[in-house]
C-alpha atoms as a PDB file:
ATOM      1  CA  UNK A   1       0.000   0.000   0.000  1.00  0.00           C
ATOM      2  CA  UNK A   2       1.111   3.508  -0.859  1.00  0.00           C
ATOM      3  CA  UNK A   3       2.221   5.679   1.842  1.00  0.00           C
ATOM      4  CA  UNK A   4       0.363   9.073   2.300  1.00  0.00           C
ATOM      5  CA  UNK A   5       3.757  10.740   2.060  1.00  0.00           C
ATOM      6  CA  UNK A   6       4.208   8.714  -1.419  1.00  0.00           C
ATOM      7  CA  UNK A   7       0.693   9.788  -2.388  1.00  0.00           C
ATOM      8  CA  UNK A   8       1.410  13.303  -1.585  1.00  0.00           C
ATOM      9  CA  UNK A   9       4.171  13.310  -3.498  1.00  0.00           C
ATOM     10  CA  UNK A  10       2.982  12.107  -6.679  1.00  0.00           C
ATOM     11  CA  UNK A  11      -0.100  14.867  -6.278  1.00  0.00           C
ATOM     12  CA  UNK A  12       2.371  17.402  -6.230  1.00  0.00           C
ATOM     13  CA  UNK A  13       3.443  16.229  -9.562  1.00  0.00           C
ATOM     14  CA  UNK A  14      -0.283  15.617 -10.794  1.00  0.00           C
ATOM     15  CA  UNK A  15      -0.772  18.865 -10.272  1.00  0.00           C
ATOM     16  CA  UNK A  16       2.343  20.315 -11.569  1.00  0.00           C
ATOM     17  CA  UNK A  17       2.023  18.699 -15.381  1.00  0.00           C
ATOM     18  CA  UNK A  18      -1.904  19.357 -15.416  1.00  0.00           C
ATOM     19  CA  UNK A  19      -1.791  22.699 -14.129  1.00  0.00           C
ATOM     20  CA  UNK A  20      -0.585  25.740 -17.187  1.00  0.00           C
ATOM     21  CA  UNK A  21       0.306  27.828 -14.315  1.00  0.00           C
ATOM     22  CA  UNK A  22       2.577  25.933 -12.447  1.00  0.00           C
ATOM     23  CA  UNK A  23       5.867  27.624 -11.575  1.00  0.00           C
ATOM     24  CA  UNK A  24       8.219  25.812  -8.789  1.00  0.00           C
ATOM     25  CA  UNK A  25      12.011  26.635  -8.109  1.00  0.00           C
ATOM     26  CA  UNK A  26      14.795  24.412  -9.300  1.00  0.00           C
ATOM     27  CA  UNK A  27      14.963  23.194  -5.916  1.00  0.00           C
ATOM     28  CA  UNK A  28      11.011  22.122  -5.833  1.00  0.00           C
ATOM     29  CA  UNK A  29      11.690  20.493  -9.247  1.00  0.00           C
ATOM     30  CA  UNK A  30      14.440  18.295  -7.900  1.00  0.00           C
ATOM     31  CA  UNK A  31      13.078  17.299  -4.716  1.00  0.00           C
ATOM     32  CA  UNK A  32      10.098  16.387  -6.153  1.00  0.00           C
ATOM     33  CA  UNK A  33      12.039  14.125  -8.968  1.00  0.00           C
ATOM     34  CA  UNK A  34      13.813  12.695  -5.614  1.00  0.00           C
ATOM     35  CA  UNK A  35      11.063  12.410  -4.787  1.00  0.00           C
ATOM     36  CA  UNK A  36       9.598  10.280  -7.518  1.00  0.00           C
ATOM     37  CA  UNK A  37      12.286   8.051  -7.644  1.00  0.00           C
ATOM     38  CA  UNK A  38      12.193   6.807  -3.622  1.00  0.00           C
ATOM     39  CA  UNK A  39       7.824   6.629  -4.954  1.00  0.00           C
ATOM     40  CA  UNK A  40       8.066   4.780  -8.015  1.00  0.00           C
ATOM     41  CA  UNK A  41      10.751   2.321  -7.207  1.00  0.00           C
ATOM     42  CA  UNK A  42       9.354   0.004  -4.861  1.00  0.00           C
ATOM     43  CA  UNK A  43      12.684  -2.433  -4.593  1.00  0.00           C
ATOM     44  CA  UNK A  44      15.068   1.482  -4.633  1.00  0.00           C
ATOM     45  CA  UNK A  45      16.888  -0.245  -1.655  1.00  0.00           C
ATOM     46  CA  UNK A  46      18.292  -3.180  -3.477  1.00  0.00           C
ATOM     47  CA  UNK A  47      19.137  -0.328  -6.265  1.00  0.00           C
ATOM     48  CA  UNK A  48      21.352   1.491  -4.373  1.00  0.00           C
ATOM     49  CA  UNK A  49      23.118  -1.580  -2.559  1.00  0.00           C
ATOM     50  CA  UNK A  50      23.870  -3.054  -6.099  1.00  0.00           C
ATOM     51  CA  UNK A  51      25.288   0.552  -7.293  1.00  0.00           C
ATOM     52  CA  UNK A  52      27.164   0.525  -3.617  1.00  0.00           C
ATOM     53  CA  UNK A  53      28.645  -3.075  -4.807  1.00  0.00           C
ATOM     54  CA  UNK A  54      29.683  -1.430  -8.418  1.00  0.00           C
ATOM     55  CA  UNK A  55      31.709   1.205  -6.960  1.00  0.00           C
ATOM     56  CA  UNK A  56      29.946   3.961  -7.425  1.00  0.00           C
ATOM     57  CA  UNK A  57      29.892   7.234  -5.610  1.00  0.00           C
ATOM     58  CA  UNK A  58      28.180   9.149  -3.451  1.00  0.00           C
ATOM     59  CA  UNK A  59      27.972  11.621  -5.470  1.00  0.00           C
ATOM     60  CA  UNK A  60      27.579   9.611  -8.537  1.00  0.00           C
ATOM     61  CA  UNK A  61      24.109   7.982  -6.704  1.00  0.00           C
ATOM     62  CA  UNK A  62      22.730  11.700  -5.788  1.00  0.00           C
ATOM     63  CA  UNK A  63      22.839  12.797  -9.417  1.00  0.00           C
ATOM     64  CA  UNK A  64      21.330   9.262 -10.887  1.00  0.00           C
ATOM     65  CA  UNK A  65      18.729   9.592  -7.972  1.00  0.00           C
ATOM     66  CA  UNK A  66      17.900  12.452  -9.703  1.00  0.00           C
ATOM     67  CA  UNK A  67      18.369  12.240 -12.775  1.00  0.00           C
ATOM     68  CA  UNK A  68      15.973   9.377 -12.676  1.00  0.00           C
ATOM     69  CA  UNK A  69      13.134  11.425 -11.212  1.00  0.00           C
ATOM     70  CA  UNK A  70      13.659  14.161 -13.898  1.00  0.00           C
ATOM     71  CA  UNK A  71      12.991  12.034 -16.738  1.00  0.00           C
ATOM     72  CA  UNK A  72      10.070  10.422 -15.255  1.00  0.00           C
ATOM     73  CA  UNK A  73       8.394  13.595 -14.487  1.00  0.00           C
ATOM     74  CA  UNK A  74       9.672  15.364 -18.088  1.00  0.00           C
ATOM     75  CA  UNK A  75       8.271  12.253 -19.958  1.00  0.00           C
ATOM     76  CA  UNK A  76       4.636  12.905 -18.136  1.00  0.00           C
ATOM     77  CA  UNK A  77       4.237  15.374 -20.789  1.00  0.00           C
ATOM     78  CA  UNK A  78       4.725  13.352 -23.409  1.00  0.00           C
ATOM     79  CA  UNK A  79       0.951  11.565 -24.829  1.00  0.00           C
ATOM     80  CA  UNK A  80       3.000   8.351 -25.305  1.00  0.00           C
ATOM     81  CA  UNK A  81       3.219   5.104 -23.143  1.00  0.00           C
ATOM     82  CA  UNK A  82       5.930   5.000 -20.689  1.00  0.00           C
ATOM     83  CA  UNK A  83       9.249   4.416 -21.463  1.00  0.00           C
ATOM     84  CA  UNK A  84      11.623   1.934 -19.093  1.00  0.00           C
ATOM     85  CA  UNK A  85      15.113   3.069 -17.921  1.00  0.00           C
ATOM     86  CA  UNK A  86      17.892   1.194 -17.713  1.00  0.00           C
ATOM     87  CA  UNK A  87      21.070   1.364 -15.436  1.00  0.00           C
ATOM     88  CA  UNK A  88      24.735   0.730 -16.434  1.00  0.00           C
ATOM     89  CA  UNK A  89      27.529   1.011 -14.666  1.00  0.00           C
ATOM     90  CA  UNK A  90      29.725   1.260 -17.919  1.00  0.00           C
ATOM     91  CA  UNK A  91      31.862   4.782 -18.838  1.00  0.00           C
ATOM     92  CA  UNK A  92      30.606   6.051 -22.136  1.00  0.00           C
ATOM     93  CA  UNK A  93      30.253   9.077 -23.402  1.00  0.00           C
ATOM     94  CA  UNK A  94      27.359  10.696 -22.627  1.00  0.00           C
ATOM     95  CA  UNK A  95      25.404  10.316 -18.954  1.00  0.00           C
ATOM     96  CA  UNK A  96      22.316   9.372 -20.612  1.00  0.00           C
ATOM     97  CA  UNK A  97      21.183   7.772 -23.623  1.00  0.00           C
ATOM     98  CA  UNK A  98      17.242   7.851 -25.538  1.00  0.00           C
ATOM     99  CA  UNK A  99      17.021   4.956 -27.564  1.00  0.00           C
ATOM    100  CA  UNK A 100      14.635   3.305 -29.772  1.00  0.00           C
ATOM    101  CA  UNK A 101      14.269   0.347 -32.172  1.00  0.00           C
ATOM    102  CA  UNK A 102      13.477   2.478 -35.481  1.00  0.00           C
ATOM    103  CA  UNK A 103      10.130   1.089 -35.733  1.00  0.00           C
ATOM    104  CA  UNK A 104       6.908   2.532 -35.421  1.00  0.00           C
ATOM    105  CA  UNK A 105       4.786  -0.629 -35.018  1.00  0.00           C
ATOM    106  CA  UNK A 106       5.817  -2.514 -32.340  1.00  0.00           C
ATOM    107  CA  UNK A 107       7.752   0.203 -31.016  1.00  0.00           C
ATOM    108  CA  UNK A 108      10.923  -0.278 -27.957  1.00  0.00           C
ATOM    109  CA  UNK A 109      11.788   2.820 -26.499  1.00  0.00           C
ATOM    110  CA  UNK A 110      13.798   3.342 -23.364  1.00  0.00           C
ATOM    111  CA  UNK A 111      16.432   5.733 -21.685  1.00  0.00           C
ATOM    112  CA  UNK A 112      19.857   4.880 -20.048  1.00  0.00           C
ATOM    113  CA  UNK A 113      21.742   6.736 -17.369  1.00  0.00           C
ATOM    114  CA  UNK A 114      25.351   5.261 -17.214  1.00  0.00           C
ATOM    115  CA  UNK A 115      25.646   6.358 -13.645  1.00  0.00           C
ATOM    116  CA  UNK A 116      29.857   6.238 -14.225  1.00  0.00           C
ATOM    117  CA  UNK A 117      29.566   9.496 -16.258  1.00  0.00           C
ATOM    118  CA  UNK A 118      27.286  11.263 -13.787  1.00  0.00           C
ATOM    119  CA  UNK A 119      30.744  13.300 -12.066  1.00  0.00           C
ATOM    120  CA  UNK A 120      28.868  16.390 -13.256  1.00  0.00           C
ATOM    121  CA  UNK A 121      30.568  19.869 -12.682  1.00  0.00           C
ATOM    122  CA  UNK A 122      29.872  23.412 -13.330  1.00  0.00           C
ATOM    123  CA  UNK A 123      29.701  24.442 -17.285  1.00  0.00           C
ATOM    124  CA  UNK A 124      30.528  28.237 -18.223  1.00  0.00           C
ATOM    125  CA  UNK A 125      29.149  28.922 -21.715  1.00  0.00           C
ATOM    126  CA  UNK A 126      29.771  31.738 -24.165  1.00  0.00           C
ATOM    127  CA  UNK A 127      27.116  32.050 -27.038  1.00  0.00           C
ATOM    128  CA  UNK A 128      27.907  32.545 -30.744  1.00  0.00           C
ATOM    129  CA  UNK A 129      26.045  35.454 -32.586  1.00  0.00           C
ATOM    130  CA  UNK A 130      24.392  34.902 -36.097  1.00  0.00           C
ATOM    131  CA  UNK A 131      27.732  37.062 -37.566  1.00  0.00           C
ATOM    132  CA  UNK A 132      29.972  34.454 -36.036  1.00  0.00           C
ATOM    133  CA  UNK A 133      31.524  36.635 -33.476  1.00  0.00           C
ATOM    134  CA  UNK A 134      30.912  36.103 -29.395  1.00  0.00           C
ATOM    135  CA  UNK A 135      27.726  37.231 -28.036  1.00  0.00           C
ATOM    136  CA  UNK A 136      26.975  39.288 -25.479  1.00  0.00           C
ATOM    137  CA  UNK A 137      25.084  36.367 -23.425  1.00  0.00           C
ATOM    138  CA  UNK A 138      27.290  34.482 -20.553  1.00  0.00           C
ATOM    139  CA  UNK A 139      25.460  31.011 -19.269  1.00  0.00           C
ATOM    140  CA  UNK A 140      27.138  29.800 -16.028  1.00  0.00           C
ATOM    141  CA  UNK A 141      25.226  25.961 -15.309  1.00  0.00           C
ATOM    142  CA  UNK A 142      25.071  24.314 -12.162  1.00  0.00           C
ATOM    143  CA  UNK A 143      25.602  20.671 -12.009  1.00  0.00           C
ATOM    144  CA  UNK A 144      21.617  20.765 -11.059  1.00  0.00           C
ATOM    145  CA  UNK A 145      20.896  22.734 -14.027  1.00  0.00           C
ATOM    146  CA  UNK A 146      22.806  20.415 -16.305  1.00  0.00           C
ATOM    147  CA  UNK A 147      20.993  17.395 -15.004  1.00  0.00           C
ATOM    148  CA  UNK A 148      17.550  18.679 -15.337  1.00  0.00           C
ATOM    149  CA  UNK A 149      18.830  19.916 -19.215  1.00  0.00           C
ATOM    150  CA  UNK A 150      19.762  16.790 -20.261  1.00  0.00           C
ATOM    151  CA  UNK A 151      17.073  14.935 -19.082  1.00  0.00           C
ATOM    152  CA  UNK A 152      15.114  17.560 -21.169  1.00  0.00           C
ATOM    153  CA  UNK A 153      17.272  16.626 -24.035  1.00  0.00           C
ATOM    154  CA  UNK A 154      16.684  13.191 -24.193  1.00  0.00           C
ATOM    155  CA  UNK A 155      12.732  13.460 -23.835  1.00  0.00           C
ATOM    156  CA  UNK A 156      13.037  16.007 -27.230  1.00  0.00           C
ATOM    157  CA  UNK A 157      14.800  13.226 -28.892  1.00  0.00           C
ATOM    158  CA  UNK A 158      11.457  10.965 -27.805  1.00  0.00           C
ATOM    159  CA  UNK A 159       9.520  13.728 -28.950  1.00  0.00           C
ATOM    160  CA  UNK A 160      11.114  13.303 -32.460  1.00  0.00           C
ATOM    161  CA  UNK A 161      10.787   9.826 -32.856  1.00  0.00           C
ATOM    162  CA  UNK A 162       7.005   9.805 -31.953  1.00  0.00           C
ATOM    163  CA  UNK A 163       6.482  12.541 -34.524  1.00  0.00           C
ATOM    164  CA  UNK A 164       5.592  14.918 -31.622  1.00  0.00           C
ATOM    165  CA  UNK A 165       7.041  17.932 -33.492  1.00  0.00           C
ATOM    166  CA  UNK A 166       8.839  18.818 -36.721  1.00  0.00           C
ATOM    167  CA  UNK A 167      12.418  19.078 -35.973  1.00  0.00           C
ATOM    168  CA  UNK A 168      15.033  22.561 -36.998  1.00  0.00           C
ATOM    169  CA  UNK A 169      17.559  21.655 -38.711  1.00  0.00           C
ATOM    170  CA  UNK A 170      21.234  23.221 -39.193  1.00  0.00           C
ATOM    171  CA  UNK A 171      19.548  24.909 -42.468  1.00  0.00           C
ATOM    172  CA  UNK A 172      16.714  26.053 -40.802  1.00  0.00           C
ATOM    173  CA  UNK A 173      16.577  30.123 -42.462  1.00  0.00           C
ATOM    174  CA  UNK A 174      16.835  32.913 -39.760  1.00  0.00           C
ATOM    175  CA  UNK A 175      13.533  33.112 -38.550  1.00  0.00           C
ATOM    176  CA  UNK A 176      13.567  36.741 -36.806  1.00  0.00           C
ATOM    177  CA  UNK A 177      13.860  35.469 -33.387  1.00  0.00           C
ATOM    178  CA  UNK A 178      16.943  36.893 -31.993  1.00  0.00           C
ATOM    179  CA  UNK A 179      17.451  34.217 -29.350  1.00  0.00           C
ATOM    180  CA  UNK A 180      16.462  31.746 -31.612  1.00  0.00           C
ATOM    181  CA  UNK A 181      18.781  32.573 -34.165  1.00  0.00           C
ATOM    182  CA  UNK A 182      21.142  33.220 -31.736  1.00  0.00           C
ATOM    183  CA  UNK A 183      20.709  29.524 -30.281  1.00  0.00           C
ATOM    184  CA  UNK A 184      20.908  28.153 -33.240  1.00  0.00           C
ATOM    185  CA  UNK A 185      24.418  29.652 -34.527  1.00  0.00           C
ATOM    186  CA  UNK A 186      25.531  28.341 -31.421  1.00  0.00           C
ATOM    187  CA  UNK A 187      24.652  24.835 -31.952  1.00  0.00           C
ATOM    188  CA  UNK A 188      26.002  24.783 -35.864  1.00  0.00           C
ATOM    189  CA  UNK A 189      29.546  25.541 -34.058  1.00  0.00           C
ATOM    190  CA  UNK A 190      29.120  23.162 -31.105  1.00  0.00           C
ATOM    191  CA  UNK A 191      28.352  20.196 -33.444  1.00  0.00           C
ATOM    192  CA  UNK A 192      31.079  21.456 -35.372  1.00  0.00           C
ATOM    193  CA  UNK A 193      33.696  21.115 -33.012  1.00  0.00           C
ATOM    194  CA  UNK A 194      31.925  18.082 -31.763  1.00  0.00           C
ATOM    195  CA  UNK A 195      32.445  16.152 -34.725  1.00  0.00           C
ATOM    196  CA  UNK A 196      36.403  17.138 -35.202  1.00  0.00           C
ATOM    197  CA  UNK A 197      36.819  16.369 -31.556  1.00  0.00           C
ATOM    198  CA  UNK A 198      35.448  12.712 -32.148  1.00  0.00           C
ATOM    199  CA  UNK A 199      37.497  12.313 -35.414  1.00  0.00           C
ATOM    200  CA  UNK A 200      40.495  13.200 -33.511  1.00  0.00           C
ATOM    201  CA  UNK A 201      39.493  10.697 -30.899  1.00  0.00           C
ATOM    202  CA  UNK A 202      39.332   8.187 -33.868  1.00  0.00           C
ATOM    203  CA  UNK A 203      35.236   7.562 -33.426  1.00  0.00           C
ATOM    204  CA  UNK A 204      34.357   5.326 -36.310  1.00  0.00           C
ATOM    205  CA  UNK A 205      32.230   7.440 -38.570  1.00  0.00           C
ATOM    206  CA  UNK A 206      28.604   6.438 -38.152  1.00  0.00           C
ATOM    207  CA  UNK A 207      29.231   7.230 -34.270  1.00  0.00           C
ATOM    208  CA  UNK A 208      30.386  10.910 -35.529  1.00  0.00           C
ATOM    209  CA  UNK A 209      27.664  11.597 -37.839  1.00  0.00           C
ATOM    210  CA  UNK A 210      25.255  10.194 -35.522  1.00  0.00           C
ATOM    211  CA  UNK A 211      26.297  12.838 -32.586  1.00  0.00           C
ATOM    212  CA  UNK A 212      26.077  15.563 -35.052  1.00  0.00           C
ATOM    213  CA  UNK A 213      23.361  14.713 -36.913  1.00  0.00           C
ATOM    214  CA  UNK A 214      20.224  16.935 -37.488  1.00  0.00           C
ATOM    215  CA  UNK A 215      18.285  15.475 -35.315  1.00  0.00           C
ATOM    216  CA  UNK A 216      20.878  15.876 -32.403  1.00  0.00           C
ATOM    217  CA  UNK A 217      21.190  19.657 -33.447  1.00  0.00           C
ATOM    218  CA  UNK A 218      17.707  20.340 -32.766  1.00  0.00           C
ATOM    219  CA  UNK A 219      17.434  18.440 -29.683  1.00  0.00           C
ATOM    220  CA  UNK A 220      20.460  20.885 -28.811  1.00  0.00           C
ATOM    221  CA  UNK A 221      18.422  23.508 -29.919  1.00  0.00           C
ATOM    222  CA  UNK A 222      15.554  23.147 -27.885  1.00  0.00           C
ATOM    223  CA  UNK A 223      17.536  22.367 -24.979  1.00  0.00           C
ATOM    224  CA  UNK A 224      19.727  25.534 -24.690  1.00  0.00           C
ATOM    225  CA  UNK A 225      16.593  27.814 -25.227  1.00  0.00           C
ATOM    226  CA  UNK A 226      15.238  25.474 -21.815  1.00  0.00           C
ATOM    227  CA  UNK A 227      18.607  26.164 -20.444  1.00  0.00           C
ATOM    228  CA  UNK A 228      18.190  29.389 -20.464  1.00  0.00           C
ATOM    229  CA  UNK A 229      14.707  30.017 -19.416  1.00  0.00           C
ATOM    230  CA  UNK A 230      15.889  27.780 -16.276  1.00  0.00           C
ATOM    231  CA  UNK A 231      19.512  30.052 -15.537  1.00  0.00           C
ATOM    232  CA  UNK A 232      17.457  33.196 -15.830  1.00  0.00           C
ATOM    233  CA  UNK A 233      14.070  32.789 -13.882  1.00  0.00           C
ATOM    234  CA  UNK A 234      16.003  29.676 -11.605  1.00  0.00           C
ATOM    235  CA  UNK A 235      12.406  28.629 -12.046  1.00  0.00           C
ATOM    236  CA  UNK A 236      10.642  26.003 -14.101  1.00  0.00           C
ATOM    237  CA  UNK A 237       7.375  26.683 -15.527  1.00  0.00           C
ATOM    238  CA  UNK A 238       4.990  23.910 -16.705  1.00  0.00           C
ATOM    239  CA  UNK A 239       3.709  25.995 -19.602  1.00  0.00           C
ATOM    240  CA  UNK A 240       6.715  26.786 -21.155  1.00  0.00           C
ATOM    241  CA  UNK A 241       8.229  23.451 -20.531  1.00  0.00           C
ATOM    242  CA  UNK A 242       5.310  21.953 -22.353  1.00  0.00           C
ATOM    243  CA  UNK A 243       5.995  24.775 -25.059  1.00  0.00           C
ATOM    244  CA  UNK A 244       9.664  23.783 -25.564  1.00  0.00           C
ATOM    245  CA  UNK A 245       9.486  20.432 -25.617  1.00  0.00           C
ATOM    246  CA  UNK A 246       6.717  20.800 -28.548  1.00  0.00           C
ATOM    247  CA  UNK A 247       8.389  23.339 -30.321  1.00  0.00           C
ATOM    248  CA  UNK A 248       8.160  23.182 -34.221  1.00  0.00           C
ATOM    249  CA  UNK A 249      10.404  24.265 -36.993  1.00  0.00           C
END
C-alpha cells in the first residue's frame, strides 16, 4: 500500500504537469524528482546496494537519484506510453542515452543513465552570434541545471521519434527570433567542433555523424533555449516546458 507521504508526493506532480500555471524553483523540481524516484521504485533499496557493490559514488548515486526522477516527471508530458530506464555502470560518453528500435509498429523505447559518467561539474558557456563573433550572453550551469537539461534533451529526442514535433535543422533560415537565431548559430559551431573532436578521438564514422546529426542539433536547440529560461528565472514553468518540448520548426 502507498504511503500518504508517497501519495502526496505524486499529487504534487499531478498537479504540476496538469496545471498551465505551475511555476516551482529548481529546488522544488528536484526534490520532487527525488522524490519520484524513492515513490516509483518500490525495490530502490536493493538499487542502491547493487550501485554501492559497483563502486559507485556518493555523489555519482545523488545525481542518478535524480536524474531518474527528472525524466520520469519530463516524460509525463509526453501523450505516449511510458518508457523503461535502464542502469549501467559502464563509462561512455554521454550520462544518458534515448534509444529506440526504429520502428513505429511494435515500437521499444527506453532511456539509459550510465551512472559512471554522472561526475557532473559546473559548465561556463559563451554564445555565438548569427555574424559568427561572441555574443553578449554568458550562461554559467550548475551541475543541477545540467541534469535537469539533459534529461530535457533526451525526452526532445522521444519527442522526435514519436512525430511529436517537426524538428530545426542546421539549415533552418533565420527566422527573426533573436534568441532563436542566436541559439541556433551556437549549436552549428558546437556540433562542429563536436564532430572534429570525435574524429580526432578516432570515433568510427557512423558514431560521428550520428552525434552531429540533425536530429541531435535540434534536440540541442531546444535544450539551450530550456537552459536558459531555467539560468534566468532559476524557475521552471509547466507551460513553457510543455511549449519547448513541442516546439516546431
Amino acid at each position: 500500500m502507498m504511503s500518504k507521504k508517497s501519495e502526496f508526493e505524486l499529487l504534487k506532480i499531478t498537479e504540476f504537469i496538469k496545471n498551465n500555471e505551475s511555476e516551482i524553483t529548481i529546488e522544488e523540481f528536484i526534490n520532487m524528482a527525488t522524490g519520484y524516484f524513492y515513490t516509483e521504485c518500490s525495490n530502490y533499496k536493493e538499487i542502491l546496494k547493487l550501485l554501492k557493490r559497483k563502486d559507485c559514488t556518493d555523489k555519482q548515486i545523488s545525481n542518478f537519484i535524480m536524474l531518474y526522477g527528472c525524466i520520469k516527471i519530463i516524460n509525463l508530458f509526453i501523450p505516449s506510453e511510458g518508457c523503461p530506464i535502464g542502469i549501467s555502470v559502464t563509462k561512455k560518453d554521454s550520462c544518458v542515452w534515448y534509444t529506440n528500435n526504429g520502428k513505429k509498429k511494435n515500437k521499444k523505447e527506453r532511456y539509459d543513465i550510465f551512472i559512471k559518467n554522472l561526475n557532473i561539474k559546473p559548465v561556463d558557456f559563451m554564445l555565438i552570434d548569427i555574424n559568427g563573433n561572441l555574443a553578449n550572453d554568458y550562461l554559467y550551469i550548475s551541475p543541477i541545471e545540467i541534469i535537469i537539461s539533459r534529461a530535457f534533451h533526451e525526452a526532445r529526442h522521444r519527442v522526435q521519434f514519436n512525430n511529436l514535433a517537426k524538428p530545426f535543422s542546421r539549415k533552418t533560415k533565420i527566422t527573426g527570433d533573436k534568441q532563436l537565431d542566436e541559439y541556433a548559430c551556437y549549436c552549428r559551431y558546437f556540433l562542429k567542433w563536436e564532430k572534429y573532436y570525435l574524429q580526432k578521438k578516432k570515433r568510427s564514422w557512423k558514431y560521428v555523424k550520428a552525434r552531429t546529426s540533425n536530429l541531435e542539433f535540434d534536440a540541442y536547440l531546444i535544450q539551450s533555449l530550456f537552459e536558459a529560461e531555467l539560468i534566468s528565472s532559476k524557475k521552471i514553468n509547466s507551460k513553457k516546458l510543455r511549449d519547448l518540448l513541442f516546439l516546431t520548426n
